[in-house]
C-alpha atoms as a PDB file:
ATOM      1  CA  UNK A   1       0.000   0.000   0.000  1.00  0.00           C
ATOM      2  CA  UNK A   2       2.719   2.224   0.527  1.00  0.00           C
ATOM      3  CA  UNK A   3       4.166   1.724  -2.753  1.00  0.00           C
ATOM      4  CA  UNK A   4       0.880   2.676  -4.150  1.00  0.00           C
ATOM      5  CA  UNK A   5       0.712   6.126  -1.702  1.00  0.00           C
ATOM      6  CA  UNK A   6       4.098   6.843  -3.547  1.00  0.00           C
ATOM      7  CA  UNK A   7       2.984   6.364  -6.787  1.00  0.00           C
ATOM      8  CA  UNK A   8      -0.345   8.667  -6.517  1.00  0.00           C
ATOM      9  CA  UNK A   9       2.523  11.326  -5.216  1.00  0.00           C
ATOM     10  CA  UNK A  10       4.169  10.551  -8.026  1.00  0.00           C
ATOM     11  CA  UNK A  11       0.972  10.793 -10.361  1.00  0.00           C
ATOM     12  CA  UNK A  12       0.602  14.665  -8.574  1.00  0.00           C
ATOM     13  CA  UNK A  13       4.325  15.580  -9.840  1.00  0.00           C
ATOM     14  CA  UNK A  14       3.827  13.980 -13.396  1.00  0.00           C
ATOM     15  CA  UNK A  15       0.628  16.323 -14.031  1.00  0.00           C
ATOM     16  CA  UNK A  16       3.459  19.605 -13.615  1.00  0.00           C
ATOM     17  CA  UNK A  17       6.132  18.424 -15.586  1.00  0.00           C
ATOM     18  CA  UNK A  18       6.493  20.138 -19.123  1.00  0.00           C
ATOM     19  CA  UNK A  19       5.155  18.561 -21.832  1.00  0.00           C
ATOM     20  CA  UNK A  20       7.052  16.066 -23.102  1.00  0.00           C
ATOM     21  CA  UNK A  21       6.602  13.662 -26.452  1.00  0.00           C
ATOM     22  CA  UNK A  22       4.232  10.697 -25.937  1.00  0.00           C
ATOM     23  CA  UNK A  23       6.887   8.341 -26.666  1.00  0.00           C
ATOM     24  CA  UNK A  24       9.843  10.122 -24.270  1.00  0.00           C
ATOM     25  CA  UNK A  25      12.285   7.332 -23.294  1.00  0.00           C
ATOM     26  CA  UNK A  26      13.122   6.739 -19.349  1.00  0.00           C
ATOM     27  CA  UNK A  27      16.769   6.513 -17.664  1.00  0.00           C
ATOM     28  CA  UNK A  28      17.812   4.030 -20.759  1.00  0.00           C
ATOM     29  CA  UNK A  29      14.417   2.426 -20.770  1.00  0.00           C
ATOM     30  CA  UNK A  30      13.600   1.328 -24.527  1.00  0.00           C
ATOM     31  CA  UNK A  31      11.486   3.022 -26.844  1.00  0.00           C
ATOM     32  CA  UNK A  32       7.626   1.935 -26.489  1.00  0.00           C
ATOM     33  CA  UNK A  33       6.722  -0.239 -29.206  1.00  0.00           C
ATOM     34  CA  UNK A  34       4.782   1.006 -31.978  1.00  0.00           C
ATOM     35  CA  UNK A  35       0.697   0.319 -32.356  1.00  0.00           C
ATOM     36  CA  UNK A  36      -1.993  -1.027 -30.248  1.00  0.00           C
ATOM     37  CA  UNK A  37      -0.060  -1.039 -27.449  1.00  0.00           C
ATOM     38  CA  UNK A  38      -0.178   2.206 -26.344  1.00  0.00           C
ATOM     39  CA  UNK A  39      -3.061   2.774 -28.755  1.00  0.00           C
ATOM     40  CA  UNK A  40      -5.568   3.719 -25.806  1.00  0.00           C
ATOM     41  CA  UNK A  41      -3.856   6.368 -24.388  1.00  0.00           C
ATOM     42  CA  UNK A  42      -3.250   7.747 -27.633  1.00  0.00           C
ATOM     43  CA  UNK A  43      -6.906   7.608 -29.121  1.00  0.00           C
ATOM     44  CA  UNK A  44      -8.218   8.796 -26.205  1.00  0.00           C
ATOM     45  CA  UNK A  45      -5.665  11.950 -26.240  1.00  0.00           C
ATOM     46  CA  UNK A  46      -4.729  11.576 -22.667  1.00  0.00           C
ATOM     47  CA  UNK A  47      -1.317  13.317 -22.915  1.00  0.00           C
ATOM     48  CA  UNK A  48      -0.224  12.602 -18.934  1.00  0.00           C
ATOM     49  CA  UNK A  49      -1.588  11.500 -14.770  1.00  0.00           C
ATOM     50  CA  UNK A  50      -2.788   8.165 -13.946  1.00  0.00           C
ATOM     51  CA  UNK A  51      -3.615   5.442 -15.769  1.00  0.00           C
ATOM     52  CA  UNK A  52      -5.757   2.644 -14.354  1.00  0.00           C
ATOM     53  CA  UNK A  53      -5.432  -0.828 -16.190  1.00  0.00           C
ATOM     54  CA  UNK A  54      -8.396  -3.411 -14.869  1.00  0.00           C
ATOM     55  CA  UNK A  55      -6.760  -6.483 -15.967  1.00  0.00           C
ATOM     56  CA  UNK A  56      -3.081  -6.952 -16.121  1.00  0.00           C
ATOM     57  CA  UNK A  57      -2.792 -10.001 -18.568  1.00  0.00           C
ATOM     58  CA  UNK A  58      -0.954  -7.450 -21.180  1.00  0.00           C
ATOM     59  CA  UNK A  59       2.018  -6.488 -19.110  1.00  0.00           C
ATOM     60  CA  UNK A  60       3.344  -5.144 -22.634  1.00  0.00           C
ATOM     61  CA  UNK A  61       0.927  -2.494 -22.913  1.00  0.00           C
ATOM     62  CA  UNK A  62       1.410  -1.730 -18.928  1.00  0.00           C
ATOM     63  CA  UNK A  63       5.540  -1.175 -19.460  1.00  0.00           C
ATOM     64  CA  UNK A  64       4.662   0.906 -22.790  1.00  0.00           C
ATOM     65  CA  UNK A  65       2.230   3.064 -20.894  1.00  0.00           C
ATOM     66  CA  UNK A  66       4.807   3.629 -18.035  1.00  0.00           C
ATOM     67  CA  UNK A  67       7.898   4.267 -20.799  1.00  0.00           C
ATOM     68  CA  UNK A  68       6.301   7.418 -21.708  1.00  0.00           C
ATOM     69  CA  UNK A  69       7.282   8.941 -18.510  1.00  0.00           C
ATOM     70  CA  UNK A  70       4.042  11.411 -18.498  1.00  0.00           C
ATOM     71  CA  UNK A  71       1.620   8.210 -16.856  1.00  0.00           C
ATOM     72  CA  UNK A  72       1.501   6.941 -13.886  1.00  0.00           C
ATOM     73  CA  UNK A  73       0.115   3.080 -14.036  1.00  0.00           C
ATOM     74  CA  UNK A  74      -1.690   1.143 -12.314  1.00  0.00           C
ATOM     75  CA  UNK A  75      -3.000  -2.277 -12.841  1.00  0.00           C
ATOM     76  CA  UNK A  76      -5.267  -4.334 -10.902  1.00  0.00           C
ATOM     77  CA  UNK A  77      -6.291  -7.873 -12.058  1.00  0.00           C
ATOM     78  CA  UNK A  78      -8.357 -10.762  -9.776  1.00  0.00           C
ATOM     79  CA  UNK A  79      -6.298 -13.507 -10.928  1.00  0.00           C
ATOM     80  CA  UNK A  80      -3.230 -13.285  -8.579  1.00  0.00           C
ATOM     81  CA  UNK A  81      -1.679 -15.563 -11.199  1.00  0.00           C
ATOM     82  CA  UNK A  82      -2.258 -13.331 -13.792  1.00  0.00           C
ATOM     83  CA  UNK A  83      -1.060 -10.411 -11.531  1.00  0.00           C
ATOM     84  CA  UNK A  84       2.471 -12.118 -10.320  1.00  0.00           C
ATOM     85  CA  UNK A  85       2.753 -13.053 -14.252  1.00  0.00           C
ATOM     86  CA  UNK A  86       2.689  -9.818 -15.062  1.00  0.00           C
ATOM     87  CA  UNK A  87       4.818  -8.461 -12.159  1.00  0.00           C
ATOM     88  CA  UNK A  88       7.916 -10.095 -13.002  1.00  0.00           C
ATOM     89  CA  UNK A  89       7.360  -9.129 -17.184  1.00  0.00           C
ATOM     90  CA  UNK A  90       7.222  -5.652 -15.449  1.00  0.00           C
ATOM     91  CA  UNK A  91      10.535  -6.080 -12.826  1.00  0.00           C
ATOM     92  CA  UNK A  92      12.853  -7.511 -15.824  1.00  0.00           C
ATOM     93  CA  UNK A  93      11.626  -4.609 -17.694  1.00  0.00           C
ATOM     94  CA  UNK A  94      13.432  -2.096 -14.876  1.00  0.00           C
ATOM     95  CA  UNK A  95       9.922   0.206 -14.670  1.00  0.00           C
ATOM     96  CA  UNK A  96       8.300  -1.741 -11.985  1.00  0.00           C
ATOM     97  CA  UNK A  97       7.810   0.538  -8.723  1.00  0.00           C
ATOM     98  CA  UNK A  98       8.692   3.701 -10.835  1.00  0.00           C
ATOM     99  CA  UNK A  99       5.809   4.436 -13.212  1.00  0.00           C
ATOM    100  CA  UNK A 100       4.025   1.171 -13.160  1.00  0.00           C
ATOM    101  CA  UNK A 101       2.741  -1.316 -10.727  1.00  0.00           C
ATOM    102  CA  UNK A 102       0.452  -4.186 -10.545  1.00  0.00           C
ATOM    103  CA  UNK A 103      -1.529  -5.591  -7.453  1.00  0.00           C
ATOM    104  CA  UNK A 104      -4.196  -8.336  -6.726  1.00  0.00           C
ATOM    105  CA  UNK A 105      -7.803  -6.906  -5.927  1.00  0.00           C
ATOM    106  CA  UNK A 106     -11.505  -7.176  -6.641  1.00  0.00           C
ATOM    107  CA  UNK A 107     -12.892  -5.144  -9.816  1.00  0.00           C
ATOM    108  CA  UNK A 108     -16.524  -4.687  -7.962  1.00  0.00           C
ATOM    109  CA  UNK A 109     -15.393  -2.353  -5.563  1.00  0.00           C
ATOM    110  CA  UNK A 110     -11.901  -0.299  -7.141  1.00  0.00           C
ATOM    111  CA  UNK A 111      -9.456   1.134  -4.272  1.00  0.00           C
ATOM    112  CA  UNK A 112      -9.424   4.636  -5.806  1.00  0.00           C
ATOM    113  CA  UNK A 113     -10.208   8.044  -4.973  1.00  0.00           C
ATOM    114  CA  UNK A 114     -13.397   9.447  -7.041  1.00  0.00           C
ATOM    115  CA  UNK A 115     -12.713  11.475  -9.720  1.00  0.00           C
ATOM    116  CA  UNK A 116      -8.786  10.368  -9.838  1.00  0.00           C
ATOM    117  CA  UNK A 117      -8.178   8.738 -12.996  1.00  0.00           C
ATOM    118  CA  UNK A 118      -6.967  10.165 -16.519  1.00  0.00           C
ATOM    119  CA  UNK A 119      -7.890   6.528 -17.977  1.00  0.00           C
ATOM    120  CA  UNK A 120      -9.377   3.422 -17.400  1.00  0.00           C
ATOM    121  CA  UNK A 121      -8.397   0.878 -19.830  1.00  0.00           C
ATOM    122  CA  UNK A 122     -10.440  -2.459 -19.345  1.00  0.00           C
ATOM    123  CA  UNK A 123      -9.161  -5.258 -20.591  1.00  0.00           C
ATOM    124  CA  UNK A 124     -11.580  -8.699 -21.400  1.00  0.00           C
ATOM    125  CA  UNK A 125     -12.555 -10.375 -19.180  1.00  0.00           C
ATOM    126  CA  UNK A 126     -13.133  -7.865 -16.684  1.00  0.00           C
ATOM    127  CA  UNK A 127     -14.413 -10.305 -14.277  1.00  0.00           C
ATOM    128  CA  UNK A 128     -17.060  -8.894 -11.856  1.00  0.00           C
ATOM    129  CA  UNK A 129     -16.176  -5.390 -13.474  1.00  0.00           C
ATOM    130  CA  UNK A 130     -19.179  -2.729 -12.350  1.00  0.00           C
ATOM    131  CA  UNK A 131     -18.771   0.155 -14.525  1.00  0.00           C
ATOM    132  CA  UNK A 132     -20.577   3.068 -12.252  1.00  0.00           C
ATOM    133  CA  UNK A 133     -17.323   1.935  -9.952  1.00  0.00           C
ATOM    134  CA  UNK A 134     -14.755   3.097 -13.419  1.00  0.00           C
ATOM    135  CA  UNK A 135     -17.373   5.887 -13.750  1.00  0.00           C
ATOM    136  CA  UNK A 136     -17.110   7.044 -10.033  1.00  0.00           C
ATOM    137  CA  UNK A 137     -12.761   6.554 -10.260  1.00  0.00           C
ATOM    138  CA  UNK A 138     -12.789   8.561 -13.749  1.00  0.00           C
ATOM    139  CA  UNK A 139     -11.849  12.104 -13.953  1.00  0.00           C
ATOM    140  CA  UNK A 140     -14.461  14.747 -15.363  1.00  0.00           C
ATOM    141  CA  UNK A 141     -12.854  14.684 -18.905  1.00  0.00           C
ATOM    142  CA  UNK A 142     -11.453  11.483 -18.163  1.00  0.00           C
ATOM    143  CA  UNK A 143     -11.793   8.450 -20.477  1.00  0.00           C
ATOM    144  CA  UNK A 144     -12.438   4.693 -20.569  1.00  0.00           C
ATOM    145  CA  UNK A 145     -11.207   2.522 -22.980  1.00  0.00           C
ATOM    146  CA  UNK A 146     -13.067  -0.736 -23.089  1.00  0.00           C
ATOM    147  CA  UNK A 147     -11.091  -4.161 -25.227  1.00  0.00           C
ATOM    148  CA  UNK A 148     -13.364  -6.039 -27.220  1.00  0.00           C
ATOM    149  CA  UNK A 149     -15.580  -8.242 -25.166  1.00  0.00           C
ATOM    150  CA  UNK A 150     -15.248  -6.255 -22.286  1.00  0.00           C
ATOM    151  CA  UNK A 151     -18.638  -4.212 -22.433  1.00  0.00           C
ATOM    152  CA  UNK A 152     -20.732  -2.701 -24.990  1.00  0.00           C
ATOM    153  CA  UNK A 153     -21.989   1.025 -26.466  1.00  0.00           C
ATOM    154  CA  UNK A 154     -25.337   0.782 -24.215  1.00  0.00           C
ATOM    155  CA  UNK A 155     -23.700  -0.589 -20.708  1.00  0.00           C
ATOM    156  CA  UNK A 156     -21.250   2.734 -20.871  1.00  0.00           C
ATOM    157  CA  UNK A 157     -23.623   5.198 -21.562  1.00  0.00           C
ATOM    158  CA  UNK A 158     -26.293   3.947 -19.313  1.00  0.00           C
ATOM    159  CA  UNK A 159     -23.848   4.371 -17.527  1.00  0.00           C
ATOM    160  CA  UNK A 160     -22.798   7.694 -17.950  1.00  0.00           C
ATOM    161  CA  UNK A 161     -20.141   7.954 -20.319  1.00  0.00           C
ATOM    162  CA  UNK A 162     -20.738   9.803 -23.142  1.00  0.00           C
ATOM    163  CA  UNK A 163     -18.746  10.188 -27.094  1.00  0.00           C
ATOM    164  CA  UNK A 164     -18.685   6.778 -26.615  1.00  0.00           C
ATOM    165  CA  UNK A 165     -17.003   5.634 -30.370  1.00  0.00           C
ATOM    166  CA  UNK A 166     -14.641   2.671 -31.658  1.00  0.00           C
ATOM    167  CA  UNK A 167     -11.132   3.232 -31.071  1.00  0.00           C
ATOM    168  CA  UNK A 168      -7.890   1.306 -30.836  1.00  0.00           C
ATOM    169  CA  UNK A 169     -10.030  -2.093 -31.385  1.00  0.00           C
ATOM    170  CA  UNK A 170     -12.132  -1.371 -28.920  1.00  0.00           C
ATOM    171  CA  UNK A 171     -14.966   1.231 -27.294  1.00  0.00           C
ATOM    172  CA  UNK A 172     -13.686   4.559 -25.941  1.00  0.00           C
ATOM    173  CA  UNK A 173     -16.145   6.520 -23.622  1.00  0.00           C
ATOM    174  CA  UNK A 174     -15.458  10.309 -21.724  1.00  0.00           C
ATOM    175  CA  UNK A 175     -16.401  11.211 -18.450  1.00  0.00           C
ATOM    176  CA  UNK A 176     -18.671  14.523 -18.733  1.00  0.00           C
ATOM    177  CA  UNK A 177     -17.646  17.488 -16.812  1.00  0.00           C
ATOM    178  CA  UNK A 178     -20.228  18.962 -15.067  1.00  0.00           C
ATOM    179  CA  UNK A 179     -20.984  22.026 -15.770  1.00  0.00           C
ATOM    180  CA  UNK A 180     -19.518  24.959 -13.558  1.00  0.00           C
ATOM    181  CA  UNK A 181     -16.013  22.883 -13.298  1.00  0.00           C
ATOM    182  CA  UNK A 182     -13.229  25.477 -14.092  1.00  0.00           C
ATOM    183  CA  UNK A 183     -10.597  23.798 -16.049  1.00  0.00           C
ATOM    184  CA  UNK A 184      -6.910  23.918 -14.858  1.00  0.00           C
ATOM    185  CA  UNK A 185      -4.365  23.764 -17.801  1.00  0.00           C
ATOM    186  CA  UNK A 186      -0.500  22.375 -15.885  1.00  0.00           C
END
């Protein structure tokens, strides 16, 4: 838990940092690779903050996210086999612990603040997945980015989500802002 109280510090610091190109490379860490990989992030024009990843099977796209420096990520699968699989991908990479991390945990009820993250990516199967809980963690302006087979069009805006459109292979969705919310360009 501590590691994750140091990475949502973390997240706070990314958010000031000058902008920087999507595809920045870390303290020697190789270049992301090219295409779907990072593809959510970059359909849904999230530039930088905290990413949350609701299944962790694609360690890959995890250690691409966290290459670009500007994210903060954060997976969360409920397979702890899955999770430990994806752990030591994300340790041999070098990122683990500094922009990325991965832990064990239910989907019903997600261990985040309201209104915290930049984007959800769900990846299928999002087993026992409740989307008001990734509609509750989202940002205002925020996005979700749902893999095929892990919801549809209707369950995210009955939800709440709105410009919900194909992207990336799968269904992106934004969090309105309600109205009255200032914005606060960093």
């Amino acid at each position: 838990m501590i590691k994750f109280i140091i990475l949502i510090s973390t997240a706070i610091l990314l958010v000031v940092i000058p902008e920087a190109s999507l595809f920045a490379q870390t303290n020697g860490a190789s270049e992301p690779s090219k295409g779907v990989v990072v593809e959510p992030a970059a359909s849904a024009g999230i530039k930088g903050g905290l990413i949350v990843c609701l299944g962790v099977a694609n360690p890959e796209r995890l250690a691409d996210l966290a290459r670009c420096r500007r994210f903060l990520v954060h997976g969360l699968d409920p397979d702890a086999a899955v999770v430990e699989k994806a752990r030591v991908v994300l340790e041999k990479s070098g990122l683990y612990g500094q922009h990325v991390s991965v832990e064990h945990g239910r989907l019903a009820t997600l261990p985040y603040a309201s209104n915290l993250a930049n984007l959800i990516i769900v990846e299928a199967p999002a087993t026992g997945l409740d989307l008001k809980e990734s509609f509750r963690v989202t940002a205002p302006g925020g996005k979700i980015w749902l893999s095929a087979g892990a919801g549809d069009e209707a369950a995210l805006k009955a939800t709440g989500f709105t410009d919900v459109q194909a992207a990336a292979g799968g269904l992106l969705g934004t969090k309105p802002r309600p109205p009255g919310l200032d914005e606060w360009p960093h």
